[in-house]
Protein backbone atom coordinates (compact mmCIF):
# COMPACT_ATOMS: atom_id res chain seq x y z
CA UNK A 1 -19.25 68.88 33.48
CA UNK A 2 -15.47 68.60 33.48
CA UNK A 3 -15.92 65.77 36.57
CA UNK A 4 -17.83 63.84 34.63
CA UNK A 5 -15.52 64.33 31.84
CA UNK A 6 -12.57 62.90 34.15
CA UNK A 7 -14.73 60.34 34.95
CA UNK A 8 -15.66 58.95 31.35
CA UNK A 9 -11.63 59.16 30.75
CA UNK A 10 -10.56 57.30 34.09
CA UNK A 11 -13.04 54.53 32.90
CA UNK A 12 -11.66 54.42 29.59
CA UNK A 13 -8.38 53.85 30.63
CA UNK A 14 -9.10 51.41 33.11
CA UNK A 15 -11.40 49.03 30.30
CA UNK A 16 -8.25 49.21 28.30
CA UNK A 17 -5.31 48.62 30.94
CA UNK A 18 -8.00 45.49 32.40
CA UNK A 19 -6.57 42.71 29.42
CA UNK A 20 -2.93 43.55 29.98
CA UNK A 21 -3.44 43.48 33.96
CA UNK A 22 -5.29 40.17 33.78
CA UNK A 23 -2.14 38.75 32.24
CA UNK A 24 -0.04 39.16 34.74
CA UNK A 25 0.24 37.01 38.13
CA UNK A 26 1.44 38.48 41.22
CA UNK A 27 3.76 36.21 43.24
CA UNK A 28 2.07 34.86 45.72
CA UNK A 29 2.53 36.54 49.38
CA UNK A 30 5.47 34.15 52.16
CA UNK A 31 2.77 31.93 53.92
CA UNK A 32 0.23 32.30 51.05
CA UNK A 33 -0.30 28.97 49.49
CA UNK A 34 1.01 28.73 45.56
CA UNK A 35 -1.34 28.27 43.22
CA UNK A 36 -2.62 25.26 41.02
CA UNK A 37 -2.05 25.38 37.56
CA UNK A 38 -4.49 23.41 35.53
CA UNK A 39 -2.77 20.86 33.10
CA UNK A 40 -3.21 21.96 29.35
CA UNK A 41 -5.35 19.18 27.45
CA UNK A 42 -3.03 16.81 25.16
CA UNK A 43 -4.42 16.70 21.75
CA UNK A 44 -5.15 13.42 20.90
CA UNK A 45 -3.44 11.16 17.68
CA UNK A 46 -6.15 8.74 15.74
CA UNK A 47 -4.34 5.13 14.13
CA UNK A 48 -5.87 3.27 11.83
CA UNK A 49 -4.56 -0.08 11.88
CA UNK A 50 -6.53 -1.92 8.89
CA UNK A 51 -6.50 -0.94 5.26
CA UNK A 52 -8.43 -1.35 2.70
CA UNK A 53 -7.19 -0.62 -1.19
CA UNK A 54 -8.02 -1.04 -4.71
CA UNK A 55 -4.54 -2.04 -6.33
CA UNK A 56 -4.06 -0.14 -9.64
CA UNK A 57 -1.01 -1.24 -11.98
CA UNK A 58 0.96 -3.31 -14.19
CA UNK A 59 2.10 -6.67 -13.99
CA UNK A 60 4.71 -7.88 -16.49
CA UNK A 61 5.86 -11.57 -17.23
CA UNK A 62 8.08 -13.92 -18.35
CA UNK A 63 7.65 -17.89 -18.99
CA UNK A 64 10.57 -20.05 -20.42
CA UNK A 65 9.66 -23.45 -21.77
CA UNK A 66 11.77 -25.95 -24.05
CA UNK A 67 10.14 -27.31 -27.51
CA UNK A 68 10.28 -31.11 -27.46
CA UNK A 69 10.55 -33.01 -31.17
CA UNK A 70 10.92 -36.27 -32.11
CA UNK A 71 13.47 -37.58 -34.85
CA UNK A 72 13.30 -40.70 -35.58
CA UNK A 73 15.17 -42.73 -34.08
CA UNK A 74 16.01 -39.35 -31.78
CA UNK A 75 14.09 -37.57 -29.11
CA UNK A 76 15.37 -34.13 -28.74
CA UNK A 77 14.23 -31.03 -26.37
CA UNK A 78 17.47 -28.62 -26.97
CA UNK A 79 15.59 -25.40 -28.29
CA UNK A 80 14.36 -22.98 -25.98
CA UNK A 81 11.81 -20.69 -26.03
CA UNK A 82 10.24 -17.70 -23.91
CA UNK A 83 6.95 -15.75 -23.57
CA UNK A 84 5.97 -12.66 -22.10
CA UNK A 85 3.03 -11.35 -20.67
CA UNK A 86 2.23 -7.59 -20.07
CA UNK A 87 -1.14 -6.41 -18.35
CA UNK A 88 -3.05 -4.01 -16.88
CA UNK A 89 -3.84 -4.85 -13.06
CA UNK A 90 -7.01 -3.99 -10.69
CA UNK A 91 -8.62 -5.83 -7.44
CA UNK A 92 -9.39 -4.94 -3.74
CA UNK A 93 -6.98 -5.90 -0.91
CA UNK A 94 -7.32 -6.12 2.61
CA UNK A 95 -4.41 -5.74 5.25
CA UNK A 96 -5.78 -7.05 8.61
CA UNK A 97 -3.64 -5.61 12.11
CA UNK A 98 -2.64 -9.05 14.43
CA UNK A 99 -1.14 -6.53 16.20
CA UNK A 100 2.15 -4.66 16.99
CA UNK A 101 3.58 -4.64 13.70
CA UNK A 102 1.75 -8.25 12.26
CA UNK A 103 -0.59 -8.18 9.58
CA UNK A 104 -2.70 -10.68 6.66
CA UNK A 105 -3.16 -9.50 3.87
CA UNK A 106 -5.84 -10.82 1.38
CA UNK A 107 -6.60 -9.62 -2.36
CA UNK A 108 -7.71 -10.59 -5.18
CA UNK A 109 -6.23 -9.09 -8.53
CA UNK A 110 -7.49 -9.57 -12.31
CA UNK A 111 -4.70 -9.02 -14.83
CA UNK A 112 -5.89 -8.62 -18.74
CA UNK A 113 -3.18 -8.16 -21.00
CA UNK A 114 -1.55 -9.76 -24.26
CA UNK A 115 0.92 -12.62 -24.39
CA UNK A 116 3.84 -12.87 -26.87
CA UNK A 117 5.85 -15.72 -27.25
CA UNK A 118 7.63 -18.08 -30.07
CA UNK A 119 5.62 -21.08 -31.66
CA UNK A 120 6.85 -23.84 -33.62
CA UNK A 121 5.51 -25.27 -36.21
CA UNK A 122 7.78 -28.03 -37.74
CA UNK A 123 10.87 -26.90 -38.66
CA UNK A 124 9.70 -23.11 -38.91
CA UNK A 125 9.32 -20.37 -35.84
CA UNK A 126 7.18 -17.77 -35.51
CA UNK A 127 5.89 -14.75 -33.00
CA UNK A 128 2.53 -15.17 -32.21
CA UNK A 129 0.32 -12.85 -29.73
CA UNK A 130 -2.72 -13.22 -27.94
CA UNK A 131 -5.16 -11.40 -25.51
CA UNK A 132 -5.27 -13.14 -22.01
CA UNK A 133 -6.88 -12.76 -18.17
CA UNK A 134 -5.51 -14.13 -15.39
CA UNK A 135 -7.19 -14.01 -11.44
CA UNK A 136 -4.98 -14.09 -8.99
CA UNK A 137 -5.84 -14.44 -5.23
CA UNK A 138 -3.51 -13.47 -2.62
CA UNK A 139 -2.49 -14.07 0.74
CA UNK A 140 0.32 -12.26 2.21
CA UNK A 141 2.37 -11.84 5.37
CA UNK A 142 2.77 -8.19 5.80
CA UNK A 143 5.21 -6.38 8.61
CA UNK A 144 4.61 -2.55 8.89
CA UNK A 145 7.22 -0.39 9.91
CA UNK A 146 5.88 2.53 11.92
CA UNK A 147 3.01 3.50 14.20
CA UNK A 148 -0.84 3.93 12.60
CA UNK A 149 -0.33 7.56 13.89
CA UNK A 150 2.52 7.84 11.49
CA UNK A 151 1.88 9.76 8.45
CA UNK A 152 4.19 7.58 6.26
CA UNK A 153 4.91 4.23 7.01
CA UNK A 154 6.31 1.33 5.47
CA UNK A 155 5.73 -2.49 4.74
CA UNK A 156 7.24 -5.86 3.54
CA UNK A 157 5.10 -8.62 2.76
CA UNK A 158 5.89 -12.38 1.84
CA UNK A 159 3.08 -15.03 0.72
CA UNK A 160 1.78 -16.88 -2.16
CA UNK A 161 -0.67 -16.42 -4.49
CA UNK A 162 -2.89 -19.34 -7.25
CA UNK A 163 -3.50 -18.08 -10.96
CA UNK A 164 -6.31 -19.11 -12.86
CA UNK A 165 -6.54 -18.30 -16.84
CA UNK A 166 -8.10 -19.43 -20.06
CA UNK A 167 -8.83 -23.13 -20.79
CA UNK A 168 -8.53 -23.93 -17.48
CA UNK A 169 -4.89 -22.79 -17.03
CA UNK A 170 -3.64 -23.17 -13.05
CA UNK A 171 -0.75 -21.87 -11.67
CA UNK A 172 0.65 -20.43 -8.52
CA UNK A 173 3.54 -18.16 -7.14
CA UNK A 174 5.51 -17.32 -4.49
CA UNK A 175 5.50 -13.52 -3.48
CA UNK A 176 7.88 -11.30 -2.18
CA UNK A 177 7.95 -7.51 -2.35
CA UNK A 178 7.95 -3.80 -0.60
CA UNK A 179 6.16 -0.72 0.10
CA UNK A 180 4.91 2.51 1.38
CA UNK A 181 1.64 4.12 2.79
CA UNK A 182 1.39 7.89 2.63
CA UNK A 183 -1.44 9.92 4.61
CA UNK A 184 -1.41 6.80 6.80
CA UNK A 185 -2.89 8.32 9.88
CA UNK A 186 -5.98 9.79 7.90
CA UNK A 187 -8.75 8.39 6.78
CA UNK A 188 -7.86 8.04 3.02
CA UNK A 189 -4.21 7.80 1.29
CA UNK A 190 -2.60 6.52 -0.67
CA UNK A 191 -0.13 3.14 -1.15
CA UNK A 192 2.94 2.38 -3.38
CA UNK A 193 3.93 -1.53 -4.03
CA UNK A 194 6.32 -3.64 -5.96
CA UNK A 195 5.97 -7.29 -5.60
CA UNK A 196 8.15 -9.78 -7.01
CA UNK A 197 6.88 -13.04 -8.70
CA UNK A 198 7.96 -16.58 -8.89
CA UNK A 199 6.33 -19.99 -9.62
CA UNK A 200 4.53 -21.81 -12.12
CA UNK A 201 1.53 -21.96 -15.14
CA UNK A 202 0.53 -24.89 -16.59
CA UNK A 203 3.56 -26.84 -15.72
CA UNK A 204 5.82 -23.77 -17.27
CA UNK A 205 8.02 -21.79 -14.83
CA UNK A 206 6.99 -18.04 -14.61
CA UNK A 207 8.40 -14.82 -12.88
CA UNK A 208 7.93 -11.05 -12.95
CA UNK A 209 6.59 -8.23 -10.99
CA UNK A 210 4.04 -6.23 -10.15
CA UNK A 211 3.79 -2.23 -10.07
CA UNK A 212 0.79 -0.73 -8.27
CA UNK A 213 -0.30 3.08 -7.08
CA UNK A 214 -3.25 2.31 -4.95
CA UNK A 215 -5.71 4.38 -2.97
CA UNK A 216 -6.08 3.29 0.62
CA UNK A 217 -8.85 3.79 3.02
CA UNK A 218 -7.78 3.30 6.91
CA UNK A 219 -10.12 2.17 9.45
């Protein structure tokens, strides 16, 4: 009885000393050959080069024209006036990879919001507002500053854009602007953006920006 009792405690004792023996590696014996270490596997990083997004924002503009009146025997165009425009702003947008840090972007954003400006009505002035939609597609130059399996990563984009808006209004602008992709190296994130506006509407010069928070989804 107590041999098998010593026996039941020498196993014990060996089942628990086996884990912590197992860690350790003898040196190999002189002559003995060394032995191969198996490489570790390298976890590996997924980029997503295109985006897709659904721009959500404001856009908010100004338009200076000059108010032309005749006086017999004169023809004068000295008074000035200015509108602005304020709206909200939605539409899908599509950056394309070219490669390496080359991209084309193409969107296409509806603005609805209210213009305000001066009218003139013989000798008297007054502020008049009224609801308006523009569409506005875009096409856009777009570097990106980082690599796809960079969580954050920036952009700058240059292009040009066409408005179209009630009675037949056409217009187009030149685009410049900025911004930043967070979450970039997962499958959905989210994009900042300012772009800056120049051109013309209906023969009238126009300029102003655009503010958008968009969600992103990478592919």
């Amino acid at each position: 009885m107590r041999n098998l009792f010593k026996t039941v405690v020498a196993a014990g004792v060996l089942a628990v000393a086996a884990p912590a023996t197992a860690q350790y590696v003898f040196p190999p014996r002189e002559g003995e050959p060394q032995p191969v270490q198996r490489p570790q596997p390298v976890q590996q990083l997924q980029g997503w080069n295109n985006v897709v997004r659904v721009n959500l924002g404001g856009g908010f503009y100004n338009s200076g024209y000059y108010n032309c009146a005749y006086y017999y025997p004169y023809y004068s165009c000295g008074s000035g006036s200015t509108a602005w425009y304020s709206s909200f702003l939605v539409g899908p947008q599509l950056d394309f990879n070219l490669g390496g840090v080359n991209n084309i972007s193409v969107g296409f954003d509806v603005m609805m919001g209210t213009v305000t400006g001066t009218v003139y009505s013989g000798y008297q002035a007054y502020s008049k507002s009224t609801n308006a939609t523009l569409w506005e597609p875009t096409l856009d130059y777009v570097a990106k500053f980082g690599p796809a399996t960079q969580d954050t990563v920036g952009r700058f984009r240059i292009g040009g854009s066409m408005l179209f808006g009630p009675n037949s209004g056409v217009g187009g602008t030149f685009r410049l602007g900025g911004g930043v992709s967070f979450l970039n190296s997962k499958r959905l994130g989210v994009g900042l953006d300012l772009v800056l506006e120049g051109g013309g509407y209906r023969g009238y010069w126009i300029g102003g920006l655009q503010l958008m928070a968009s969600p992103e989804f990478h592919f």
